[in-house]
C-alpha atoms as a PDB file:
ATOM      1  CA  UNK A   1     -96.991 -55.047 -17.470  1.00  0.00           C
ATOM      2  CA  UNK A   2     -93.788 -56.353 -16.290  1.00  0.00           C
ATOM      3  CA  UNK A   3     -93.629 -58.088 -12.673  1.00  0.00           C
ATOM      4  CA  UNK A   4     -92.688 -56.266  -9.867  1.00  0.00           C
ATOM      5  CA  UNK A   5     -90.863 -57.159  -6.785  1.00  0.00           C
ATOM      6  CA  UNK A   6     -93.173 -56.357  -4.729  1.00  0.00           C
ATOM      7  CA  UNK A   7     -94.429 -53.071  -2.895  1.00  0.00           C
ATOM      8  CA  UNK A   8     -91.984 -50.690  -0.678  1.00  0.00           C
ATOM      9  CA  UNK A   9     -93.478 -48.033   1.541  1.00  0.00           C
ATOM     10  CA  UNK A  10     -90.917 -45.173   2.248  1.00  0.00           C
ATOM     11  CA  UNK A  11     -92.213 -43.055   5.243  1.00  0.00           C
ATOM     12  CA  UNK A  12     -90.949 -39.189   4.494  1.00  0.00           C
ATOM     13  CA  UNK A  13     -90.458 -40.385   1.260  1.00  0.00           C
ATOM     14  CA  UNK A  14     -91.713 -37.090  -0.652  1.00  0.00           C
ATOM     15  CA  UNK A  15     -87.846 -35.594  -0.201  1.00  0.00           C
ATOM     16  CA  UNK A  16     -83.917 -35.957   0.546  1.00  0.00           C
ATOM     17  CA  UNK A  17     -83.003 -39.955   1.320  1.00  0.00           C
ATOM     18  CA  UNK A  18     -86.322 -40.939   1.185  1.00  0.00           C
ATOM     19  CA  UNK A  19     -87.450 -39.491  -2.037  1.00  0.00           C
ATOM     20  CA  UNK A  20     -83.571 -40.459  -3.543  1.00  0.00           C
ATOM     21  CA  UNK A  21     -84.991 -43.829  -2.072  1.00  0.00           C
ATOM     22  CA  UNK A  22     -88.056 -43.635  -3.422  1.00  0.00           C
ATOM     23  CA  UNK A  23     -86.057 -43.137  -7.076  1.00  0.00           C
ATOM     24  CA  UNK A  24     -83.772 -45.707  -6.803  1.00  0.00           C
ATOM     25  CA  UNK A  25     -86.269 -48.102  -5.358  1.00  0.00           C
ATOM     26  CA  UNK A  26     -88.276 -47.911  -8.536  1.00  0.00           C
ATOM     27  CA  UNK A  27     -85.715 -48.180 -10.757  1.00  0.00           C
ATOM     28  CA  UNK A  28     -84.723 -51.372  -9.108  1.00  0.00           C
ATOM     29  CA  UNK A  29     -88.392 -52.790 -10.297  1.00  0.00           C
ATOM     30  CA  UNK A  30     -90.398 -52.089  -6.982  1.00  0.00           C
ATOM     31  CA  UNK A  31     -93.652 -50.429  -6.978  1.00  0.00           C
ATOM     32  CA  UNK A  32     -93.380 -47.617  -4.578  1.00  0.00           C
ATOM     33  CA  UNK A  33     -95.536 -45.619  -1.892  1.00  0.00           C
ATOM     34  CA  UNK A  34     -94.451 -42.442  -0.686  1.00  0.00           C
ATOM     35  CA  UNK A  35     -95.577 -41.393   2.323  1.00  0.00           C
ATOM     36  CA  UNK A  36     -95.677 -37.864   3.033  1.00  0.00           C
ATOM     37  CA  UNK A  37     -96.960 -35.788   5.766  1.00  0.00           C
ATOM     38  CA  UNK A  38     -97.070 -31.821   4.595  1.00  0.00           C
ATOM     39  CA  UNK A  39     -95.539 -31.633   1.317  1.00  0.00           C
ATOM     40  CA  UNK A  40     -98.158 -32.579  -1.307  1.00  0.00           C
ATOM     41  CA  UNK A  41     -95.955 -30.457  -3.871  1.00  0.00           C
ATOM     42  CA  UNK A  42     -93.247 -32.439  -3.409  1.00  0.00           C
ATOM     43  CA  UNK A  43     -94.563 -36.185  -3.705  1.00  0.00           C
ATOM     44  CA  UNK A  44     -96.883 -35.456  -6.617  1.00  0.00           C
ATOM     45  CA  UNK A  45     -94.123 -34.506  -8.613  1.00  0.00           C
ATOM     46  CA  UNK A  46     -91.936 -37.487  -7.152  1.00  0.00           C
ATOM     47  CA  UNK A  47     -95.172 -39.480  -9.037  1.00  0.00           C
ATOM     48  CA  UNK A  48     -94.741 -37.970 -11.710  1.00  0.00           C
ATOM     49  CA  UNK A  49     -91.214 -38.647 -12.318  1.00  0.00           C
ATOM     50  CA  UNK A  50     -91.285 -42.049 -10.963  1.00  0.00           C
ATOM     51  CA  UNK A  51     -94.055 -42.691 -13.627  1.00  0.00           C
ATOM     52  CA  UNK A  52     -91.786 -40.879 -16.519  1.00  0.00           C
ATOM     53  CA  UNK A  53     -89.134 -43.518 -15.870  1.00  0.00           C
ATOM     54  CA  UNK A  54     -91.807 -46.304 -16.072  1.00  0.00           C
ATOM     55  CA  UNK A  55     -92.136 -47.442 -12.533  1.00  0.00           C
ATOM     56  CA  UNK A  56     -95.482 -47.057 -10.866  1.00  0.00           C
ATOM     57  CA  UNK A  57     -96.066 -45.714  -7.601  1.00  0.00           C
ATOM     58  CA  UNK A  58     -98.770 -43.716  -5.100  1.00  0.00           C
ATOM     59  CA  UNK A  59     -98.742 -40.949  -2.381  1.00  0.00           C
ATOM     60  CA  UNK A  60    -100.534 -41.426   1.289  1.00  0.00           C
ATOM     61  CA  UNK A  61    -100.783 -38.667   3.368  1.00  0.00           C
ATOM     62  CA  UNK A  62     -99.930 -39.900   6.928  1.00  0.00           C
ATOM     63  CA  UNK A  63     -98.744 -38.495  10.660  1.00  0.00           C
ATOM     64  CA  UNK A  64     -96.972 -41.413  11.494  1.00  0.00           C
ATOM     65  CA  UNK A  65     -96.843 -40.414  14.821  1.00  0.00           C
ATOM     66  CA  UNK A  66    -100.482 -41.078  14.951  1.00  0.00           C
ATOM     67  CA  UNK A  67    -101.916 -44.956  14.766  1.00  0.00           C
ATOM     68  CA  UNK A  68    -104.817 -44.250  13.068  1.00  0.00           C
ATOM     69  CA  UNK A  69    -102.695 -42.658  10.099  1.00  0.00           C
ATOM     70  CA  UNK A  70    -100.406 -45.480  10.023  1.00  0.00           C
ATOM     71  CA  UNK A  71    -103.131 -47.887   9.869  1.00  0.00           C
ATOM     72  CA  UNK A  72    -104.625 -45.690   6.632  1.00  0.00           C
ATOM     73  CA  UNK A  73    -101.535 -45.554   5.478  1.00  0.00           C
ATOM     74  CA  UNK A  74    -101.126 -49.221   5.026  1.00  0.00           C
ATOM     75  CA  UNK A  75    -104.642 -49.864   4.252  1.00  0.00           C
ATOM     76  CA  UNK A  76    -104.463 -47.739   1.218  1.00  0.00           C
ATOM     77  CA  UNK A  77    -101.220 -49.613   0.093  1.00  0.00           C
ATOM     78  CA  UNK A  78    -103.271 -52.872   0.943  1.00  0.00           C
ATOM     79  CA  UNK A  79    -105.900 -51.341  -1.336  1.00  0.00           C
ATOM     80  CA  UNK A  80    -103.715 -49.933  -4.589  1.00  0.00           C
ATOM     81  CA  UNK A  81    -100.924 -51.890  -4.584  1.00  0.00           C
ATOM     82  CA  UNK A  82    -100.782 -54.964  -2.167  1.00  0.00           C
ATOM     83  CA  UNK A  83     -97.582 -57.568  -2.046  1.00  0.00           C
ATOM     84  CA  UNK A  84     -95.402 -55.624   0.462  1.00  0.00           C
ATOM     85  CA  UNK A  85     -91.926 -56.542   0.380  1.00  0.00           C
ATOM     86  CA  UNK A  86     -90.402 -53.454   2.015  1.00  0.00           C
ATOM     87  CA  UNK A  87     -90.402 -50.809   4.217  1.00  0.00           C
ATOM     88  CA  UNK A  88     -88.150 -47.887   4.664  1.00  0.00           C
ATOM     89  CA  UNK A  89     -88.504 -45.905   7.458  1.00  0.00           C
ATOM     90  CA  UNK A  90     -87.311 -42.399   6.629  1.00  0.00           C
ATOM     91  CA  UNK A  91     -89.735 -40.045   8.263  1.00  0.00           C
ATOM     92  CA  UNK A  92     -88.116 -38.449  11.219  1.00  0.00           C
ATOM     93  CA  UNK A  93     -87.605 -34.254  12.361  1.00  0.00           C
ATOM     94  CA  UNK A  94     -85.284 -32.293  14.308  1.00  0.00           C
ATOM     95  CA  UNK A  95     -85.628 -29.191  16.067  1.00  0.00           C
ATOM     96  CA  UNK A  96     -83.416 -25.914  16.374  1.00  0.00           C
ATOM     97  CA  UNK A  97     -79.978 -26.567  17.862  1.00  0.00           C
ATOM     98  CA  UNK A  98     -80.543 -26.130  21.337  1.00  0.00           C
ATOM     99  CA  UNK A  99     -79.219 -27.615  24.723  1.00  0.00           C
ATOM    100  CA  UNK A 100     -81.093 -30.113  26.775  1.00  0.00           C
ATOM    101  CA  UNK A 101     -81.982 -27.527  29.575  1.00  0.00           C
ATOM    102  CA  UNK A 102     -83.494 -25.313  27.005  1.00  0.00           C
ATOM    103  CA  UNK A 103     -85.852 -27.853  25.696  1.00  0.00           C
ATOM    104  CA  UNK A 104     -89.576 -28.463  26.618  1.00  0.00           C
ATOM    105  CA  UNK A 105     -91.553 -31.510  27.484  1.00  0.00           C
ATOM    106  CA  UNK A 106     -93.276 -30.902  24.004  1.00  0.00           C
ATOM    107  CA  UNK A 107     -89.909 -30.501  21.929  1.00  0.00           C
ATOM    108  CA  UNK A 108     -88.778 -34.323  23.699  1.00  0.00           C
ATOM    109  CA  UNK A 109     -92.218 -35.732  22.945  1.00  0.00           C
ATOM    110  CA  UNK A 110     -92.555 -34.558  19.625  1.00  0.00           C
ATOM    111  CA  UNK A 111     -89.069 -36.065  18.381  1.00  0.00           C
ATOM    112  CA  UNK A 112     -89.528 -39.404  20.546  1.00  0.00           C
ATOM    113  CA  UNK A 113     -93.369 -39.889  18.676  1.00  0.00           C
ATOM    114  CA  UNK A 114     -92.310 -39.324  15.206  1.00  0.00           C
ATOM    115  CA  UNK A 115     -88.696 -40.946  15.226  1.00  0.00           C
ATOM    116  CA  UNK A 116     -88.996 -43.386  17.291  1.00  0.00           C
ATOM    117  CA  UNK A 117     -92.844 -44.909  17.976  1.00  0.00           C
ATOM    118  CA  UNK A 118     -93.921 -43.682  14.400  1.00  0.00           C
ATOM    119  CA  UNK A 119     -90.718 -45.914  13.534  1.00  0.00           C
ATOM    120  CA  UNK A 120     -92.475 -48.636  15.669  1.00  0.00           C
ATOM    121  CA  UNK A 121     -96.077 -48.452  14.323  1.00  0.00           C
ATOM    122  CA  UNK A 122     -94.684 -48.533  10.724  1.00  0.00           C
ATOM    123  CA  UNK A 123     -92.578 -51.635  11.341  1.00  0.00           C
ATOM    124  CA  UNK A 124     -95.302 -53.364  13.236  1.00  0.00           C
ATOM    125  CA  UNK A 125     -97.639 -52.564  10.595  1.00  0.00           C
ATOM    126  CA  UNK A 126     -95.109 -54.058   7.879  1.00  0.00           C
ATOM    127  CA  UNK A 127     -94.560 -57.328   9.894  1.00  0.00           C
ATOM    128  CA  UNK A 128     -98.007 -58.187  10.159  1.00  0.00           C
ATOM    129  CA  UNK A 129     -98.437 -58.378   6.457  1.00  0.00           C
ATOM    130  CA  UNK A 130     -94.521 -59.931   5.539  1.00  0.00           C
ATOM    131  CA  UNK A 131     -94.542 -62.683   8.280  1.00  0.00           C
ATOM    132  CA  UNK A 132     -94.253 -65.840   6.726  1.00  0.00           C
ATOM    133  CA  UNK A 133     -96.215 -66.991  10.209  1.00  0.00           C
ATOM    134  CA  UNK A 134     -99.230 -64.693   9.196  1.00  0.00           C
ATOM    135  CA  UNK A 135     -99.688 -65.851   5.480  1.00  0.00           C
ATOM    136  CA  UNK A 136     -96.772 -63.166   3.953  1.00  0.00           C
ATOM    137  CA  UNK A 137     -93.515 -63.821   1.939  1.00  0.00           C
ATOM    138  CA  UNK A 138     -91.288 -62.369   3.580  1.00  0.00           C
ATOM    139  CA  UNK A 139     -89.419 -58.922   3.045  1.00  0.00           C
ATOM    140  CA  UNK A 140     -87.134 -56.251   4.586  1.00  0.00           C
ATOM    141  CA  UNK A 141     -87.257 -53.433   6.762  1.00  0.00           C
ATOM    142  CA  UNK A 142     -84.602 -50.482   6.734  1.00  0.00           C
ATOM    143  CA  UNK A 143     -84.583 -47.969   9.862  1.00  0.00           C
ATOM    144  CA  UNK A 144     -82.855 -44.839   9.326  1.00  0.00           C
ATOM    145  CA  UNK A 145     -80.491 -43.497  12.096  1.00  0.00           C
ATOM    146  CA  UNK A 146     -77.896 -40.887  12.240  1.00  0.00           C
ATOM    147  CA  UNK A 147     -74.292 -40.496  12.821  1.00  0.00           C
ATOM    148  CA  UNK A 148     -75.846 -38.320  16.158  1.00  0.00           C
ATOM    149  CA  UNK A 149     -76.629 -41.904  17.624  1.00  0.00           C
ATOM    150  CA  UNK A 150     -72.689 -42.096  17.507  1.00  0.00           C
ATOM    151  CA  UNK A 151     -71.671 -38.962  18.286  1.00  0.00           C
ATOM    152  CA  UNK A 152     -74.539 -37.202  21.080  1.00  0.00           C
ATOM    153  CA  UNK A 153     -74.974 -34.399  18.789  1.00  0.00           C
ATOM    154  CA  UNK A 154     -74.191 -32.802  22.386  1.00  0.00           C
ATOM    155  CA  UNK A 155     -75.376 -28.862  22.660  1.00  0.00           C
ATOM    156  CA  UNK A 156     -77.218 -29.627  18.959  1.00  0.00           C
ATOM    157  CA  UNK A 157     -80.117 -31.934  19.661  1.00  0.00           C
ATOM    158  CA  UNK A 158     -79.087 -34.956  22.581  1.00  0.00           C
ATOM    159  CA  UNK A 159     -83.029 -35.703  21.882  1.00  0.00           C
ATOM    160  CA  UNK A 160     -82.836 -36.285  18.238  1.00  0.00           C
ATOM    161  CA  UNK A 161     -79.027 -38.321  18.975  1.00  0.00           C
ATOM    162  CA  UNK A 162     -81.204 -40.102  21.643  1.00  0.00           C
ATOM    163  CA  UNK A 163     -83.894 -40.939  19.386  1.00  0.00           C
ATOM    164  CA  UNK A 164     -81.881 -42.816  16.702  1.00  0.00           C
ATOM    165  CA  UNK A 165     -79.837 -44.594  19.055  1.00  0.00           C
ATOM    166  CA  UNK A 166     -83.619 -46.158  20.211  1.00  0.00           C
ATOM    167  CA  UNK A 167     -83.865 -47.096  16.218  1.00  0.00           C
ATOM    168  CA  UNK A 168     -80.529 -48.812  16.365  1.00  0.00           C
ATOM    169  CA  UNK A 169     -81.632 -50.724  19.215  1.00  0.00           C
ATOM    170  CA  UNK A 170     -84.895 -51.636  17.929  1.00  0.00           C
ATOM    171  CA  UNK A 171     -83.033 -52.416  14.815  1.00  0.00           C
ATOM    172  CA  UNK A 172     -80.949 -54.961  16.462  1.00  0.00           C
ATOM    173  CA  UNK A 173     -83.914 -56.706  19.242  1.00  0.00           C
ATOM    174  CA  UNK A 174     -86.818 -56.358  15.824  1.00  0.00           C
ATOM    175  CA  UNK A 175     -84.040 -57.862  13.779  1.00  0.00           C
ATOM    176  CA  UNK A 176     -83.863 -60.929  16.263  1.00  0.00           C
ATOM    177  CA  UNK A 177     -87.370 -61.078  16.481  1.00  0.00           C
ATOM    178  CA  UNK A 178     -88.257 -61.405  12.654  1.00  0.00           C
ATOM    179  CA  UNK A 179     -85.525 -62.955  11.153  1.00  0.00           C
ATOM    180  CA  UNK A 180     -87.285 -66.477  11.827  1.00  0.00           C
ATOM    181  CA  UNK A 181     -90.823 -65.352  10.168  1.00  0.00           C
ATOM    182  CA  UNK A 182     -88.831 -64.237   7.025  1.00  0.00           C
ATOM    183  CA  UNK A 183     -88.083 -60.364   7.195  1.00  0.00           C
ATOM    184  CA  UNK A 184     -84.703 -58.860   7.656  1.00  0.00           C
ATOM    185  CA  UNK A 185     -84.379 -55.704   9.986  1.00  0.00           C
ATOM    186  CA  UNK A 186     -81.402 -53.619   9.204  1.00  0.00           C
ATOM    187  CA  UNK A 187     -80.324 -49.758   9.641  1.00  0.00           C
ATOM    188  CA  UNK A 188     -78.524 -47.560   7.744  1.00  0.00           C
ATOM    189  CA  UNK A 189     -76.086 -44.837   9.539  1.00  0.00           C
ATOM    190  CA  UNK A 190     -76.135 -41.611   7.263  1.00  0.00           C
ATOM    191  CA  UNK A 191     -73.660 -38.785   7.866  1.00  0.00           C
ATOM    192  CA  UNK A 192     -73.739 -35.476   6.754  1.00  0.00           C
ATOM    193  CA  UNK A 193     -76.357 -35.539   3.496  1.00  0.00           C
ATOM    194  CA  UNK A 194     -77.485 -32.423   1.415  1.00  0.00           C
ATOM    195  CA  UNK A 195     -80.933 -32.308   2.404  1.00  0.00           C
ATOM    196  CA  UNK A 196     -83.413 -30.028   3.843  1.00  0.00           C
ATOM    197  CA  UNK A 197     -83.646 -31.131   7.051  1.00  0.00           C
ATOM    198  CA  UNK A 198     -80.607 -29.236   8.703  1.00  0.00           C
ATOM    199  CA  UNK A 199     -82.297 -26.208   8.372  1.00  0.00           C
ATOM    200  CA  UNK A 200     -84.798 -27.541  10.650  1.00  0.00           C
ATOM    201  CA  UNK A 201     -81.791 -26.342  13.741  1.00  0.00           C
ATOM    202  CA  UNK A 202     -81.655 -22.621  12.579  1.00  0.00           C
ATOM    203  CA  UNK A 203     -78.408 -23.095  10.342  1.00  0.00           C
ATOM    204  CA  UNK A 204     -78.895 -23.598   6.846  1.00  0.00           C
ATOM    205  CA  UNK A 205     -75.574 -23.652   6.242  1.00  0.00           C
ATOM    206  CA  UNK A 206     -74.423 -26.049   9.207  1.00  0.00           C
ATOM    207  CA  UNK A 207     -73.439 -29.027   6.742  1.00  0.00           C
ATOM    208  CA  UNK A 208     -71.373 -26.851   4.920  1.00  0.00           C
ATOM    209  CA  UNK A 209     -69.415 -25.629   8.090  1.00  0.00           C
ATOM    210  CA  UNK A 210     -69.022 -29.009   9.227  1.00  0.00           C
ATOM    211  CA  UNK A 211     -68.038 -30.738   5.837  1.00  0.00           C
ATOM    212  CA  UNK A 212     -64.054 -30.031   6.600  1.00  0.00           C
ATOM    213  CA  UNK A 213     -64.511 -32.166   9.692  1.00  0.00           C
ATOM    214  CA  UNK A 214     -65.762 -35.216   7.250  1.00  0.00           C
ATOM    215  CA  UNK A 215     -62.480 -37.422   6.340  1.00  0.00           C
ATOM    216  CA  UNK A 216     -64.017 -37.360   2.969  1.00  0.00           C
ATOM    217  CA  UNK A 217     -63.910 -33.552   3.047  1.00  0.00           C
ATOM    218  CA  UNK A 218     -67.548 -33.238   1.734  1.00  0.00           C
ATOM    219  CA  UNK A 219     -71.380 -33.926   2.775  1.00  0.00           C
ATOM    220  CA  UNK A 220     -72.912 -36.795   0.804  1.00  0.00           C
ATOM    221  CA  UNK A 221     -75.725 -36.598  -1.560  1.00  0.00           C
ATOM    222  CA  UNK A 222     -79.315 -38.212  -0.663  1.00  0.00           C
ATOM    223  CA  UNK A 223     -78.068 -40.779  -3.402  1.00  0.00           C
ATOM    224  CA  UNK A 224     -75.551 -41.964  -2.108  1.00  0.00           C
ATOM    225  CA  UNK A 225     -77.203 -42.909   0.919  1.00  0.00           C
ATOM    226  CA  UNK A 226     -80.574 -44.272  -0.952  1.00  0.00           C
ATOM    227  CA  UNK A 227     -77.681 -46.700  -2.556  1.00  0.00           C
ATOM    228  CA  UNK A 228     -76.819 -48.053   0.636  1.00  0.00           C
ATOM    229  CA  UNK A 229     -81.099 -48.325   1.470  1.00  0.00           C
ATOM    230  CA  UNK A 230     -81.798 -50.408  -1.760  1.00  0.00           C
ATOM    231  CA  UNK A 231     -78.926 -52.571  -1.194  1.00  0.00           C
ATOM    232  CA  UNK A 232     -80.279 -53.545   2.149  1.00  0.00           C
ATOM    233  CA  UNK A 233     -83.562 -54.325   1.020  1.00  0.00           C
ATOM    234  CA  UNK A 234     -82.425 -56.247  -1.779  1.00  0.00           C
ATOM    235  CA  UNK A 235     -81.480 -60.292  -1.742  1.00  0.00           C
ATOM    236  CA  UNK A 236     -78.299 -58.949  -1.865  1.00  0.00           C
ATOM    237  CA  UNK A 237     -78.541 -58.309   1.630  1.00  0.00           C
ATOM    238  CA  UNK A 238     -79.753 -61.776   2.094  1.00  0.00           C
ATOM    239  CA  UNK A 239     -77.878 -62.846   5.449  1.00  0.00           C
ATOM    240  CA  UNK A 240     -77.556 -59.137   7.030  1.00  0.00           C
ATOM    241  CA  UNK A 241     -79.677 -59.052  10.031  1.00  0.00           C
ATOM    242  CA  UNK A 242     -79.952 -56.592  12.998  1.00  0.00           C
ATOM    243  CA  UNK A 243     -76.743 -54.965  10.887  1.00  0.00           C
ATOM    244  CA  UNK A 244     -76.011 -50.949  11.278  1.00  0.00           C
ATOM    245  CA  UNK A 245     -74.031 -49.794   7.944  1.00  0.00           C
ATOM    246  CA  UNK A 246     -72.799 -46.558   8.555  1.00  0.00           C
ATOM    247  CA  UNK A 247     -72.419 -44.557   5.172  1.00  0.00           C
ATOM    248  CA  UNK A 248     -70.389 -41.411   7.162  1.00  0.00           C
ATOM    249  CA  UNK A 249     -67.829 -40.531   5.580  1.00  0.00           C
ATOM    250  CA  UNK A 250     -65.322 -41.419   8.411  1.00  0.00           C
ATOM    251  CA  UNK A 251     -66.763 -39.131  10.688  1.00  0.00           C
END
């Protein structure tokens, strides 16, 4: 069996950036774990092709909202695959397009625990086991914002724009923080991407209606953006630290 680079988990990594991720990931000679929360479906057959192109990989089901599944989570990885060199957080919701007066305590909570402190318990989970200062190698860590953290995604979802400007700043202070024990923190700012997560507001169609506002006159694939992921978590990426790279089209 050929040598890997090392283990990369990829939280919501069953489907759109994070199973593109996932993909690309694999190819790139990493063994993989998906984490998924509700779609089984989905991330077995993300095994399955991940497998058909030779790379090797497993599924944990995990609420990464919730500490005890983030600790399984990385036990199991501890367990099957070990070496961790890489996360990718991915996992994150929104909710139906709505104004902020409109919007319950639970609606806030529920978007603050999964894209923000599930971001949190992931990356403190990751550290622990990359720290050069804790018997690790050393790795990298990719948070996943959104253009919203930009713009205020204002009548939309200000919660969900609030959220992922919190990952940018954790990017930048957890960037700071780890550089020195060996593990780069970095972000990635996606714009409008083909995947199923807009329907999540009520509008399936809303990245089509918006695409004409994109300089680039079109939404971006899950691809394109896992490209910009990989290359992060990559040596290539070797002296980017606390760095946002927006892949938005313009917008």
């Amino acid at each position: 069996m050929a040598q890997t680079k090392g283990t990369v988990v990829i939280t919501g990594g069953s489907r759109g950036i994070g199973a593109a991720t996932a993909l690309l990931a694999a190819k790139a000679g990493y063994d993989i774990c998906i984490n998924y929360q509700a779609n089984e479906k989905a991330a077995i057959n993300l095994l399955e092709t991940i497998s058909e192109q030779g790379g090797n990989a497993i599924a944990v089901k995990a609420d990464i909202s919730q500490e005890a599944d983030v600790l399984h989570l990385f036990a199991e990885v501890d367990a099957e695959l070990g070496n961790l060199k890489g996360l990718v957080n991915c996992a994150g919701i929104m909710d139906k397009s709505s104004s902020l007066v409109d919007m319950d305590v639970q609606r806030l909570q529920k978007v603050m625990d999964i894209n923000v402190v599930g971001t949190m318990l992931c990356a403190r989970e990751a550290a622990k086991r990359m720290s050069l200062q804790r018997g690790g190698t050393g790795g990298a860590i990719v948070n996943i914002s959104s253009v919203a953290a930009k713009n205020g995604a204002a009548s939309e979802g200000v919660e969900y724009a609030a959220s992922k400007g919190a990952v940018e700043a954790f990017t930048n202070g957890l960037g700071r923080e780890l550089a020195p024990q060996g593990i780069r923190v970095n972000c990635v700012r996606p714009g409008l991407t083909k995947t199923d997560l807009h329907a999540l507001t009520g509008n399936p169609d809303r990245i089509h209606t918006l695409a004409p506002s994109v300089p680039l006159k079109r939404v971006a694939e899950p691809e394109e953006i896992a490209k910009a992921i990989v290359w992060l978590l990559s040596e290539e990426a070797s002296y980017c630290v606390g760095s946002i790279l927006e892949a938005g089209g313009g917008r």
